[in-house]
PDB file of N, CA and C in Angstrom:
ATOM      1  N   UNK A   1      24.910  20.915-135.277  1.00  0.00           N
ATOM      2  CA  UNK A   1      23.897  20.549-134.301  1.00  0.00           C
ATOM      3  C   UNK A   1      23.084  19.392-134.889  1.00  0.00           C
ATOM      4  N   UNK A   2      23.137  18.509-134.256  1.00  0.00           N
ATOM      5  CA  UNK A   2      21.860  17.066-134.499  1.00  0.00           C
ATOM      6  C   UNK A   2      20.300  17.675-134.804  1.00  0.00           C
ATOM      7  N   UNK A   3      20.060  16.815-135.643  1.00  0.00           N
ATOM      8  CA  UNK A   3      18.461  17.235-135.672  1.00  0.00           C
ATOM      9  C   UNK A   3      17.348  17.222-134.504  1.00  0.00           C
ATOM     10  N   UNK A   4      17.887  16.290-133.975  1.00  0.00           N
ATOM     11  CA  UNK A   4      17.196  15.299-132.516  1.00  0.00           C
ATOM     12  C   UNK A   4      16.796  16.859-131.582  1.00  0.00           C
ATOM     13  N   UNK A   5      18.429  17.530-131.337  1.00  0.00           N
ATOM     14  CA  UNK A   5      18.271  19.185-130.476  1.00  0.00           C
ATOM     15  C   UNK A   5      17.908  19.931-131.148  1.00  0.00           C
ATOM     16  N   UNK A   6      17.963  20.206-132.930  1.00  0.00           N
ATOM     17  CA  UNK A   6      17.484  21.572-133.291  1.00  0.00           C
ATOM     18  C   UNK A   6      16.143  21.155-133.347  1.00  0.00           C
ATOM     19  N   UNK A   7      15.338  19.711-133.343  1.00  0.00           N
ATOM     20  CA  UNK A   7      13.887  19.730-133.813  1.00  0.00           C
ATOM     21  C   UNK A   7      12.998  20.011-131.712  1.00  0.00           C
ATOM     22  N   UNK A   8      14.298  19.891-131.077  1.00  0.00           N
ATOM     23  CA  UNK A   8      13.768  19.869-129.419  1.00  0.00           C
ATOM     24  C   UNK A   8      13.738  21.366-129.316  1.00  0.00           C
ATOM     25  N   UNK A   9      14.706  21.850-129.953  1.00  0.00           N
ATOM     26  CA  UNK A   9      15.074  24.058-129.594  1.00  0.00           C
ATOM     27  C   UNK A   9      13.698  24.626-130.481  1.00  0.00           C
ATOM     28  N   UNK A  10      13.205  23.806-131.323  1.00  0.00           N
ATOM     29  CA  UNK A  10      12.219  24.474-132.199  1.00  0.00           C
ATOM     30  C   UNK A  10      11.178  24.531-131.889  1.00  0.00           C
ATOM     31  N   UNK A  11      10.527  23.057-131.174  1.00  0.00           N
ATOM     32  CA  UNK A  11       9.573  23.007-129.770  1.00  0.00           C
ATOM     33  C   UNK A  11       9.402  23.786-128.943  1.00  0.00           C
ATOM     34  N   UNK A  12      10.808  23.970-128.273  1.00  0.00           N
ATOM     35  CA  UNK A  12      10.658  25.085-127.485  1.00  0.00           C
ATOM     36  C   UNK A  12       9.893  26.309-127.930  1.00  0.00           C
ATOM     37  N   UNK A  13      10.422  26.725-129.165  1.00  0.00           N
ATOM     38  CA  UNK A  13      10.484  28.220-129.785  1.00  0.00           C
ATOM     39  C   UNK A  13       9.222  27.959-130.592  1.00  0.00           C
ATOM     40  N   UNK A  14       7.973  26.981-130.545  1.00  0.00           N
ATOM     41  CA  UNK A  14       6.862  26.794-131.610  1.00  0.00           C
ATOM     42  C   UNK A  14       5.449  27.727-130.989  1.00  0.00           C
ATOM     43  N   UNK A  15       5.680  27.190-129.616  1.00  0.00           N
ATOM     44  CA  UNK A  15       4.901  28.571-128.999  1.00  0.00           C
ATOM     45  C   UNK A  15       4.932  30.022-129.550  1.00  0.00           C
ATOM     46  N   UNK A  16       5.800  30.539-129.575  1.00  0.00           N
ATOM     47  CA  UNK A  16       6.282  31.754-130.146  1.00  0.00           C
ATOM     48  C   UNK A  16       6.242  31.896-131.208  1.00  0.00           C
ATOM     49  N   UNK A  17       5.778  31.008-131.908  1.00  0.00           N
ATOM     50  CA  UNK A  17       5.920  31.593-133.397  1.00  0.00           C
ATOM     51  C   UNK A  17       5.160  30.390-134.215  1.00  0.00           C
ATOM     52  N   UNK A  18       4.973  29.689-133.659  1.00  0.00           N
ATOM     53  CA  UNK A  18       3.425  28.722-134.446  1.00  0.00           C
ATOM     54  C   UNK A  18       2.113  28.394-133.823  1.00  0.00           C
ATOM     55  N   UNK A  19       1.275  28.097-133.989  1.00  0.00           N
ATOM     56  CA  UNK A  19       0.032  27.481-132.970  1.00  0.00           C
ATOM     57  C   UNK A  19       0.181  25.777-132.640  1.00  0.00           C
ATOM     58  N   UNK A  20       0.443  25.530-133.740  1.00  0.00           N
ATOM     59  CA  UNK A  20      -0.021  23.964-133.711  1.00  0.00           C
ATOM     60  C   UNK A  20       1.352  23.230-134.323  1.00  0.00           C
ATOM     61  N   UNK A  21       1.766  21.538-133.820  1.00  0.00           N
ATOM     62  CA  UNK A  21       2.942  21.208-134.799  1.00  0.00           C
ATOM     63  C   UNK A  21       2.366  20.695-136.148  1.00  0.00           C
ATOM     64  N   UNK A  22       1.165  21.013-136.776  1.00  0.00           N
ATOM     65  CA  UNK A  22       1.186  20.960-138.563  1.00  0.00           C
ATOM     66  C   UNK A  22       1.929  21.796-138.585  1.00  0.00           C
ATOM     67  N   UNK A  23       1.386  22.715-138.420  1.00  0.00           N
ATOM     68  CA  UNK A  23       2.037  23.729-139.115  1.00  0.00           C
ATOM     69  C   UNK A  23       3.682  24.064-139.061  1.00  0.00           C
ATOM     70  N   UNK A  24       4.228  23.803-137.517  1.00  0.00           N
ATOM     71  CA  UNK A  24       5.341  23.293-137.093  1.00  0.00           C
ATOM     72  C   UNK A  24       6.018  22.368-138.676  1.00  0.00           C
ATOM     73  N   UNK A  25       5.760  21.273-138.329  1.00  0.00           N
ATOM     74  CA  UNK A  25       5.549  20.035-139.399  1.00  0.00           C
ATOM     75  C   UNK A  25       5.935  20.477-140.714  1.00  0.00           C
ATOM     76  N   UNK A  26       4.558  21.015-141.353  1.00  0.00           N
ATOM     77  CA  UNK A  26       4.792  21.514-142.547  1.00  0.00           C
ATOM     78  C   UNK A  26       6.127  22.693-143.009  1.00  0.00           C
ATOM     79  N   UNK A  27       6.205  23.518-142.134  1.00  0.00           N
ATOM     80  CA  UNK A  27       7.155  24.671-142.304  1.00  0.00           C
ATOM     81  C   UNK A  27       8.532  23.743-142.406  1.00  0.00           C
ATOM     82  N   UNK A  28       8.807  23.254-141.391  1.00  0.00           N
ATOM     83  CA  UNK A  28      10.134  21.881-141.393  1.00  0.00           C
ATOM     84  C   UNK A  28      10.540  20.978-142.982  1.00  0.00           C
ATOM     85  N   UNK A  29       9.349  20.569-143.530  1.00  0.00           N
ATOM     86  CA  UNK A  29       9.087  19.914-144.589  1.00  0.00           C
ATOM     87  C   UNK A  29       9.366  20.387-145.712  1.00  0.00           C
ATOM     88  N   UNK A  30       9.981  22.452-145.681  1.00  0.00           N
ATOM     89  CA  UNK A  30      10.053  23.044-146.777  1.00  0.00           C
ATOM     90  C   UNK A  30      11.942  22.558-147.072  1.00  0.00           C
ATOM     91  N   UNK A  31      12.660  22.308-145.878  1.00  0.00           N
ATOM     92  CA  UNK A  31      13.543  22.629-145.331  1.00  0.00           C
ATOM     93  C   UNK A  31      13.999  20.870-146.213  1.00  0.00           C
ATOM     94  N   UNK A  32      14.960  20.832-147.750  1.00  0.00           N
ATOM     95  CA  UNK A  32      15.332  19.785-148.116  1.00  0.00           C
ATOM     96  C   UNK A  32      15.521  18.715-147.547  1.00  0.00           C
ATOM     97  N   UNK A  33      16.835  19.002-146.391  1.00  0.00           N
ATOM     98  CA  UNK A  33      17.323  17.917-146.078  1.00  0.00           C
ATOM     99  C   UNK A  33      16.526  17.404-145.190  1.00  0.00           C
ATOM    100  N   UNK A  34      15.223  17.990-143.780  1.00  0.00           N
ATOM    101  CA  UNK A  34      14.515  17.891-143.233  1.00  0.00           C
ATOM    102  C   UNK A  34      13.386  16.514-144.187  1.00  0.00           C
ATOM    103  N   UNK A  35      13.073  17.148-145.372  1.00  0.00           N
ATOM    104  CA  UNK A  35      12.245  16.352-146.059  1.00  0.00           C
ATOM    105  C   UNK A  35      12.731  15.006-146.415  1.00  0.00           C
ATOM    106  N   UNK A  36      14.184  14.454-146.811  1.00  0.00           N
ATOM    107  CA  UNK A  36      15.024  13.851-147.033  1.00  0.00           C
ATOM    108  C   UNK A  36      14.922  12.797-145.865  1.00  0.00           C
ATOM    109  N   UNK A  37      15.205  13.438-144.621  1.00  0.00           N
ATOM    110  CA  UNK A  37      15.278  12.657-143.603  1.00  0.00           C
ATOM    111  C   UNK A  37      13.798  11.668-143.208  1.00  0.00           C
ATOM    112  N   UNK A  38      12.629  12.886-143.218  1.00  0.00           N
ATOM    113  CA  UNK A  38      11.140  12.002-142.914  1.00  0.00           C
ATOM    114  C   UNK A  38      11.139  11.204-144.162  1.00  0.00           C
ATOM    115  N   UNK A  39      11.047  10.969-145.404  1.00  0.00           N
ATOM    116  CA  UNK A  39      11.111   9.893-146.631  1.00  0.00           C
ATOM    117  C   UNK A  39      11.788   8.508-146.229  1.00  0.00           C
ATOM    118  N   UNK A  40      12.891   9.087-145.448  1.00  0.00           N
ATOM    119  CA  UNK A  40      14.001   7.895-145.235  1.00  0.00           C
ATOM    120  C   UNK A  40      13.427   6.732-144.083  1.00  0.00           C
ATOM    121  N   UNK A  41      12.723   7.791-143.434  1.00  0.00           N
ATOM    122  CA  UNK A  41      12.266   6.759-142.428  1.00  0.00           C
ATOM    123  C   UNK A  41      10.677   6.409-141.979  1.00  0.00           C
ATOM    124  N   UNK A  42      10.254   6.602-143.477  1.00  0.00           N
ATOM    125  CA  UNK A  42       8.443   6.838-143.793  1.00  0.00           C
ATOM    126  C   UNK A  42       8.356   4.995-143.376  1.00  0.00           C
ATOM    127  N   UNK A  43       9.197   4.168-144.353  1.00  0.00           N
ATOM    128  CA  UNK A  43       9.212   2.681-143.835  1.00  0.00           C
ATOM    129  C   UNK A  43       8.979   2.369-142.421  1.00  0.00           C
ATOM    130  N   UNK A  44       9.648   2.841-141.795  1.00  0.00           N
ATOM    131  CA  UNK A  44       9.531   2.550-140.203  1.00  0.00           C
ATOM    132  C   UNK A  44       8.766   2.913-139.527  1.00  0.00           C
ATOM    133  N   UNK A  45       8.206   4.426-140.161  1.00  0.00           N
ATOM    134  CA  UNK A  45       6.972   4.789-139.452  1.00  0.00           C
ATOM    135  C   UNK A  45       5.674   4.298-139.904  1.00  0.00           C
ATOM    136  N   UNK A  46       5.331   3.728-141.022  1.00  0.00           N
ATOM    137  CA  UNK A  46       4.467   2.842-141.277  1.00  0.00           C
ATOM    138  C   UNK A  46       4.404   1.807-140.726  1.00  0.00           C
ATOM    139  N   UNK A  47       5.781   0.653-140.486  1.00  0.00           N
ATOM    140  CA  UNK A  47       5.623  -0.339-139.759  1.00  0.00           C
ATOM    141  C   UNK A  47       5.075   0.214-138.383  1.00  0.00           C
ATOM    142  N   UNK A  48       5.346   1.181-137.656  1.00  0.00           N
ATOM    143  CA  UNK A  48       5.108   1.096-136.338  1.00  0.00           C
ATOM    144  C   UNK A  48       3.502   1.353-136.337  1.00  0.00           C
ATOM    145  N   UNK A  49       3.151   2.771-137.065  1.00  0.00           N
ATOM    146  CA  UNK A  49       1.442   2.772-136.966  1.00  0.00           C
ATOM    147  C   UNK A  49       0.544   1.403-137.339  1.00  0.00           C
ATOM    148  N   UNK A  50       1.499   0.543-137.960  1.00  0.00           N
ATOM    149  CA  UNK A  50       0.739  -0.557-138.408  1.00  0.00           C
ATOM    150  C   UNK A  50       0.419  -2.170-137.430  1.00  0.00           C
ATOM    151  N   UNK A  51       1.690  -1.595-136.246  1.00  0.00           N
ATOM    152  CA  UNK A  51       1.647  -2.819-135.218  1.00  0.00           C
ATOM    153  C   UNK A  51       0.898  -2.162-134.385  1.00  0.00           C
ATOM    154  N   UNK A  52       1.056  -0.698-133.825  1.00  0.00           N
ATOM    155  CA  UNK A  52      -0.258  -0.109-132.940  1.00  0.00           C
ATOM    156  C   UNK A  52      -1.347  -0.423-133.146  1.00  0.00           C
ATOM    157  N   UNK A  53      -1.942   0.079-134.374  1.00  0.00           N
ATOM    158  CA  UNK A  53      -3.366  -0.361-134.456  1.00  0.00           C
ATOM    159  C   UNK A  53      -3.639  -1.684-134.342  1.00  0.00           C
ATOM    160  N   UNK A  54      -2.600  -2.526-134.791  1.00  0.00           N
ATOM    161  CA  UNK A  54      -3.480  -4.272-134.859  1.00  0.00           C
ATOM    162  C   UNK A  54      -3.564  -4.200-133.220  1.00  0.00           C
ATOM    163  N   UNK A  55      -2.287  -3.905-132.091  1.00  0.00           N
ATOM    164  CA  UNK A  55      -2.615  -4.442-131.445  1.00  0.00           C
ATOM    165  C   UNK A  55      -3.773  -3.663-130.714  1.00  0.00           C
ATOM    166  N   UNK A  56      -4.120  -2.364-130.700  1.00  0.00           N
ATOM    167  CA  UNK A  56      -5.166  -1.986-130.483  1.00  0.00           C
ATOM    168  C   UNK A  56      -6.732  -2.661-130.797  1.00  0.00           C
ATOM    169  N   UNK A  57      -6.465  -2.817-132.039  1.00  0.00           N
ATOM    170  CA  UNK A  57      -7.906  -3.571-132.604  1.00  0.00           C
ATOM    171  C   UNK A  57      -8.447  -4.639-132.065  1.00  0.00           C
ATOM    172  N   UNK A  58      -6.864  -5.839-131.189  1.00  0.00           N
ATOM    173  CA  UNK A  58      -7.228  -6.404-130.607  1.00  0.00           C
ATOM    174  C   UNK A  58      -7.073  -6.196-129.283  1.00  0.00           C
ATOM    175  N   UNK A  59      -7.735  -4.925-128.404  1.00  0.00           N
ATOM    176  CA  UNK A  59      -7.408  -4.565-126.807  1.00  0.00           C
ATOM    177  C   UNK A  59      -6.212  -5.191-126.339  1.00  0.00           C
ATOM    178  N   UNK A  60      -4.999  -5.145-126.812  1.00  0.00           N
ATOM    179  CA  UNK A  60      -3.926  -5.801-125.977  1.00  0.00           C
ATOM    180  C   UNK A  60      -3.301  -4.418-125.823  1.00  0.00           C
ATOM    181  N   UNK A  61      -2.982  -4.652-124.507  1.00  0.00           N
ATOM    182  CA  UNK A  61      -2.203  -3.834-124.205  1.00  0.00           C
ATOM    183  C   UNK A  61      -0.872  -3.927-124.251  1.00  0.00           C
ATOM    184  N   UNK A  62       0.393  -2.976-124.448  1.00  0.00           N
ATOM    185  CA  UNK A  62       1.927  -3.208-124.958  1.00  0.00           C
ATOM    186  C   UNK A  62       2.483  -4.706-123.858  1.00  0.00           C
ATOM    187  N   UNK A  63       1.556  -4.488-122.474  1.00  0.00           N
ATOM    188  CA  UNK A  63       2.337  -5.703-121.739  1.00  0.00           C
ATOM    189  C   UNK A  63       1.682  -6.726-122.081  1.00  0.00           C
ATOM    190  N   UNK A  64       0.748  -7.051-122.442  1.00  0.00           N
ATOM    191  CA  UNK A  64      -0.487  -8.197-123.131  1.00  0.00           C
ATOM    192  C   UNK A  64       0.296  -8.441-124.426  1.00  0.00           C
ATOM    193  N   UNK A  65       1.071  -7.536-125.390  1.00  0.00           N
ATOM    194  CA  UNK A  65       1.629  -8.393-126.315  1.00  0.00           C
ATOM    195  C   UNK A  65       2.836  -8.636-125.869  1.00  0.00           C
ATOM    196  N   UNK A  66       3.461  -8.020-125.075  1.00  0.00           N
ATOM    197  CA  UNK A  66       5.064  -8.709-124.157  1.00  0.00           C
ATOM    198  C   UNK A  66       4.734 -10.181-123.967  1.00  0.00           C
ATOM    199  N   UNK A  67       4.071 -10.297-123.018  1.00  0.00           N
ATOM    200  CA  UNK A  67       3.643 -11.511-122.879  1.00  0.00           C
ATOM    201  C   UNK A  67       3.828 -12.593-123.729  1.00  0.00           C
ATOM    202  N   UNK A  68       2.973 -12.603-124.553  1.00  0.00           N
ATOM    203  CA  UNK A  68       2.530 -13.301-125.778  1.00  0.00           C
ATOM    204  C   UNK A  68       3.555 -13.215-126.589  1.00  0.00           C
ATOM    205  N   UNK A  69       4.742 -12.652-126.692  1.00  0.00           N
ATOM    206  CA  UNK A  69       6.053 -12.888-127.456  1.00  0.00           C
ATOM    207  C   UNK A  69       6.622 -13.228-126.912  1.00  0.00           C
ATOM    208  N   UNK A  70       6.846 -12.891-125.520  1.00  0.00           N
ATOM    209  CA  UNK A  70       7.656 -13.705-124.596  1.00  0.00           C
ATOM    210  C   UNK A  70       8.753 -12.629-124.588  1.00  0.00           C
ATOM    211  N   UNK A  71       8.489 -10.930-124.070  1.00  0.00           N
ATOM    212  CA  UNK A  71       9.777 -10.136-124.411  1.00  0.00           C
ATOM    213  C   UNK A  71       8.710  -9.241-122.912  1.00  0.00           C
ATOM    214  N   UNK A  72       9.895  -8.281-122.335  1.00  0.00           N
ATOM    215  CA  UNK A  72       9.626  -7.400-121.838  1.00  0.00           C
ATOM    216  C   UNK A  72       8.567  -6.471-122.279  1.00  0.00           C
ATOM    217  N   UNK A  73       7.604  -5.588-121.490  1.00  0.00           N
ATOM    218  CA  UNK A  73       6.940  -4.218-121.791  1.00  0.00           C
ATOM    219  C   UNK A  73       7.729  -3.380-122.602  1.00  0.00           C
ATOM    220  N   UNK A  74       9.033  -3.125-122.151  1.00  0.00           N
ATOM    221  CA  UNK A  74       9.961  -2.088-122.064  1.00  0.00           C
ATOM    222  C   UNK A  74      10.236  -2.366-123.787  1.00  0.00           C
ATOM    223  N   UNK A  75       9.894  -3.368-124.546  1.00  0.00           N
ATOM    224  CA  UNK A  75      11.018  -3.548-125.525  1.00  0.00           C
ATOM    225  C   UNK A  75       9.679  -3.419-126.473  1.00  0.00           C
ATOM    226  N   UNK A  76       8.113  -3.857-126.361  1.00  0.00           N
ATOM    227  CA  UNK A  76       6.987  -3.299-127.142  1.00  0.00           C
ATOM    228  C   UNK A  76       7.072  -2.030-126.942  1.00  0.00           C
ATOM    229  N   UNK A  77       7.247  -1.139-126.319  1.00  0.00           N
ATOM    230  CA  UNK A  77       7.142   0.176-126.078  1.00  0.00           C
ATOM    231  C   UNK A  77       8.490   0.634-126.955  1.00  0.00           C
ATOM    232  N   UNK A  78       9.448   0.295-126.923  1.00  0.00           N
ATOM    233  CA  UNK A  78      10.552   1.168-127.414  1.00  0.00           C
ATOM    234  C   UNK A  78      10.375   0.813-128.841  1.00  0.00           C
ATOM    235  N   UNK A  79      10.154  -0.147-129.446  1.00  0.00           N
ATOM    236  CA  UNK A  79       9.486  -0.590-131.321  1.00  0.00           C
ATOM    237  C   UNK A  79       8.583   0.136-131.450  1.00  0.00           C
ATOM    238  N   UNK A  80       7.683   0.193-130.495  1.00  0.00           N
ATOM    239  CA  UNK A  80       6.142   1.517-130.807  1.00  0.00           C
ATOM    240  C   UNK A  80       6.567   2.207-131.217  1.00  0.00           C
ATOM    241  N   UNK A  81       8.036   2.917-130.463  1.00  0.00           N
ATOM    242  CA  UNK A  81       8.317   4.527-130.493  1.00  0.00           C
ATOM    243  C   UNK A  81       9.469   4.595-131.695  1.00  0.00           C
ATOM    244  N   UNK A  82       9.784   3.525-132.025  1.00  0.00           N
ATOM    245  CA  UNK A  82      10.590   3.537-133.197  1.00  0.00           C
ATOM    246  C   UNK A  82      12.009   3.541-132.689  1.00  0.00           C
ATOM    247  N   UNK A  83      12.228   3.202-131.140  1.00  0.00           N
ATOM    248  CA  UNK A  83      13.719   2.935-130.965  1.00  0.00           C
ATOM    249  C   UNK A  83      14.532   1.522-130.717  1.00  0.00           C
ATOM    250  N   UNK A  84      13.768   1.023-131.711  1.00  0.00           N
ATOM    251  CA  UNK A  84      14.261  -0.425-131.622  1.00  0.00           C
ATOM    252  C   UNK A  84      14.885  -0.377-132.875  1.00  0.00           C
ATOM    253  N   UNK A  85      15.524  -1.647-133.191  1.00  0.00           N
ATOM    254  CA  UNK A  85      16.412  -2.544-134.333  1.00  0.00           C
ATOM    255  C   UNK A  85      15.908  -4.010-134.285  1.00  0.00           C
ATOM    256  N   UNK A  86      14.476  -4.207-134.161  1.00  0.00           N
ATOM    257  CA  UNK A  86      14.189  -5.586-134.217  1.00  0.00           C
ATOM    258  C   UNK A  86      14.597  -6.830-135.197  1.00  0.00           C
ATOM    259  N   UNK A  87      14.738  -7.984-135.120  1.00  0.00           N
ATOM    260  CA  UNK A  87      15.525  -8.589-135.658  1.00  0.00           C
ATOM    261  C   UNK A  87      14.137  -8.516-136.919  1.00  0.00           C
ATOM    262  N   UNK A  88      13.805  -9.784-137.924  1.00  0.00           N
ATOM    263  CA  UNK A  88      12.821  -9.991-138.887  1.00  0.00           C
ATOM    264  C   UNK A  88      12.174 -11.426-138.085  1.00  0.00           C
ATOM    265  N   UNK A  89      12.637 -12.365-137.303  1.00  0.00           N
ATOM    266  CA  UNK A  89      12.078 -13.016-136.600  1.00  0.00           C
ATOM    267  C   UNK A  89      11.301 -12.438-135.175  1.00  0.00           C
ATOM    268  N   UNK A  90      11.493 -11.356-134.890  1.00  0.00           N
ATOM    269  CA  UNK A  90      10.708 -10.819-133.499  1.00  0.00           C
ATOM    270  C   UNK A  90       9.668  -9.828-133.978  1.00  0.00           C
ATOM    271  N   UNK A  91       9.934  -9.787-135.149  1.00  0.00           N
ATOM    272  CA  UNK A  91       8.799  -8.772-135.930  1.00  0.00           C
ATOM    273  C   UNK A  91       8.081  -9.784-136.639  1.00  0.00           C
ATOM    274  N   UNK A  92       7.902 -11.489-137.039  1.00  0.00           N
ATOM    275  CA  UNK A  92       7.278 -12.148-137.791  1.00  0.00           C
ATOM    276  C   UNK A  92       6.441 -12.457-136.525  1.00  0.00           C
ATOM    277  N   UNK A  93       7.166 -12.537-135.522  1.00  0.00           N
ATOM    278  CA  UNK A  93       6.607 -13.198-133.824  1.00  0.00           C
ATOM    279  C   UNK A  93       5.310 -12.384-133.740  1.00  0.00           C
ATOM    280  N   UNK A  94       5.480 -11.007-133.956  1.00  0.00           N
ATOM    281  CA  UNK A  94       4.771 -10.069-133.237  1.00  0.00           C
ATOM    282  C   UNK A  94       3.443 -10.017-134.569  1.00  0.00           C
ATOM    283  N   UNK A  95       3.743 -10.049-135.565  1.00  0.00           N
ATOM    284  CA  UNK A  95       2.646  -9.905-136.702  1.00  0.00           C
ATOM    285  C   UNK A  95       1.981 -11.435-136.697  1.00  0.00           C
ATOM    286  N   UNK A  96       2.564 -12.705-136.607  1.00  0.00           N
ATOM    287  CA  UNK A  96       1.316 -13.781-136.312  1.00  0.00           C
ATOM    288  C   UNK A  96       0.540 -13.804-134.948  1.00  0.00           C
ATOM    289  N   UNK A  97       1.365 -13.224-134.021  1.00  0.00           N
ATOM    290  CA  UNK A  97       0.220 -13.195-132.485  1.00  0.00           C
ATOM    291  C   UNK A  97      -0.455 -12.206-132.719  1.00  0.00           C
ATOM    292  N   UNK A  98      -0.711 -10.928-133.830  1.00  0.00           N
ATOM    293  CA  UNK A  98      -1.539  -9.741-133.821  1.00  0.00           C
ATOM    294  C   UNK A  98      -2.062 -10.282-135.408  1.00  0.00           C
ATOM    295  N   UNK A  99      -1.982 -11.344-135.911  1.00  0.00           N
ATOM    296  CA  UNK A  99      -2.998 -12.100-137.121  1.00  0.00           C
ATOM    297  C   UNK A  99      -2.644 -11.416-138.015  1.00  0.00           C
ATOM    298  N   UNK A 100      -1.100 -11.132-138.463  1.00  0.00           N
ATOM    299  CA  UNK A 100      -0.996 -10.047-139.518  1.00  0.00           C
ATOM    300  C   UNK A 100       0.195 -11.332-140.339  1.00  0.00           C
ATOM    301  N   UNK A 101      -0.008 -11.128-141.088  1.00  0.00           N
ATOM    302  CA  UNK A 101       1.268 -11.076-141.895  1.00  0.00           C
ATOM    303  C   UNK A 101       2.653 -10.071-142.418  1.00  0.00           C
ATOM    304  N   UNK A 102       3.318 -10.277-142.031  1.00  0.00           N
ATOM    305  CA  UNK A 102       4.652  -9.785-142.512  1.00  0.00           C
ATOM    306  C   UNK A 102       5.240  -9.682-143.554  1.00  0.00           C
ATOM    307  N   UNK A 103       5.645  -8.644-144.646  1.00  0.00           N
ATOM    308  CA  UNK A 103       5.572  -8.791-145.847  1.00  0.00           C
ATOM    309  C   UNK A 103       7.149  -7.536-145.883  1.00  0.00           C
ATOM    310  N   UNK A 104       8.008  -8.544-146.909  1.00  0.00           N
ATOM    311  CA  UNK A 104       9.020  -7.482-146.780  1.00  0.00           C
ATOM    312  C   UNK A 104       9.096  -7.869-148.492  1.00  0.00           C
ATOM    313  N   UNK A 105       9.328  -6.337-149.154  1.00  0.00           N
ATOM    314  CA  UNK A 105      10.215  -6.272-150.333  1.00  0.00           C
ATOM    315  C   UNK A 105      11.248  -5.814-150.876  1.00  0.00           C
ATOM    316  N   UNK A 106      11.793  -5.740-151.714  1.00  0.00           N
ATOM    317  CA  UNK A 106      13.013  -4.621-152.542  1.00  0.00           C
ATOM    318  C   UNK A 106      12.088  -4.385-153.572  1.00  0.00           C
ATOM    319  N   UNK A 107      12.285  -3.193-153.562  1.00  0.00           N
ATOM    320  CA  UNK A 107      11.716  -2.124-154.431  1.00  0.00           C
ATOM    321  C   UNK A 107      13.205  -1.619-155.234  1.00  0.00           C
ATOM    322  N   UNK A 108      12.885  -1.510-156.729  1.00  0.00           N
ATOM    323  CA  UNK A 108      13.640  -0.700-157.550  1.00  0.00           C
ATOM    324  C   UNK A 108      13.526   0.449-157.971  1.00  0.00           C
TER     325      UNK A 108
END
């Protein structure tokens, strides 16, 4: 079974047997390969909390920065949510119209 359905069947079943998803969250987190997987994609989820807030900070809304890149709503919204593959030029686009800089490394 994919993680995608057992983390959707567990939702279901969190009522029943958790209050809140920390705790959800945390219990998941004991679970190796579970932990393995959020590490792997801590990068991406940093980039994304990190383009929300700028563009928040500056009241744009996801179609206010469409605009201004010159891309659909549909395609700021799906990078928000982390289902994009943006190139490194549509992500340099999006960090000088939100006054950020773009900073990529290799780490050893």
């Amino acid at each position: 079974m994919s993680y995608e359905i057992e983390f959707i069947n567990d939702l279901m079943d969190m009522r029943k047997t958790m209050t809140t998803f920390r705790e959800y969250f945390a219990k998941k987190m004991d679970d190796p390969d579970f932990r393995k997987g959020v590490e792997e994609l801590e990068p991406e989820y940093t980039l994304v909390r990190q383009l929300i807030q700028a563009r928040k900070e500056l009241n744009l809304t996801q179609q206010d920065l469409a605009e201004r890149v010159g891309t659909k709503q549909g395609n700021i919204s799906r990078l928000e949510r982390g289902n994009a593959n943006p190139s490194l030029l549509f992500l340099k686009k999006i960090a000088n119209i939100l006054g950020r800089k773009l900073t990529i490394t290799l780490e050893k």
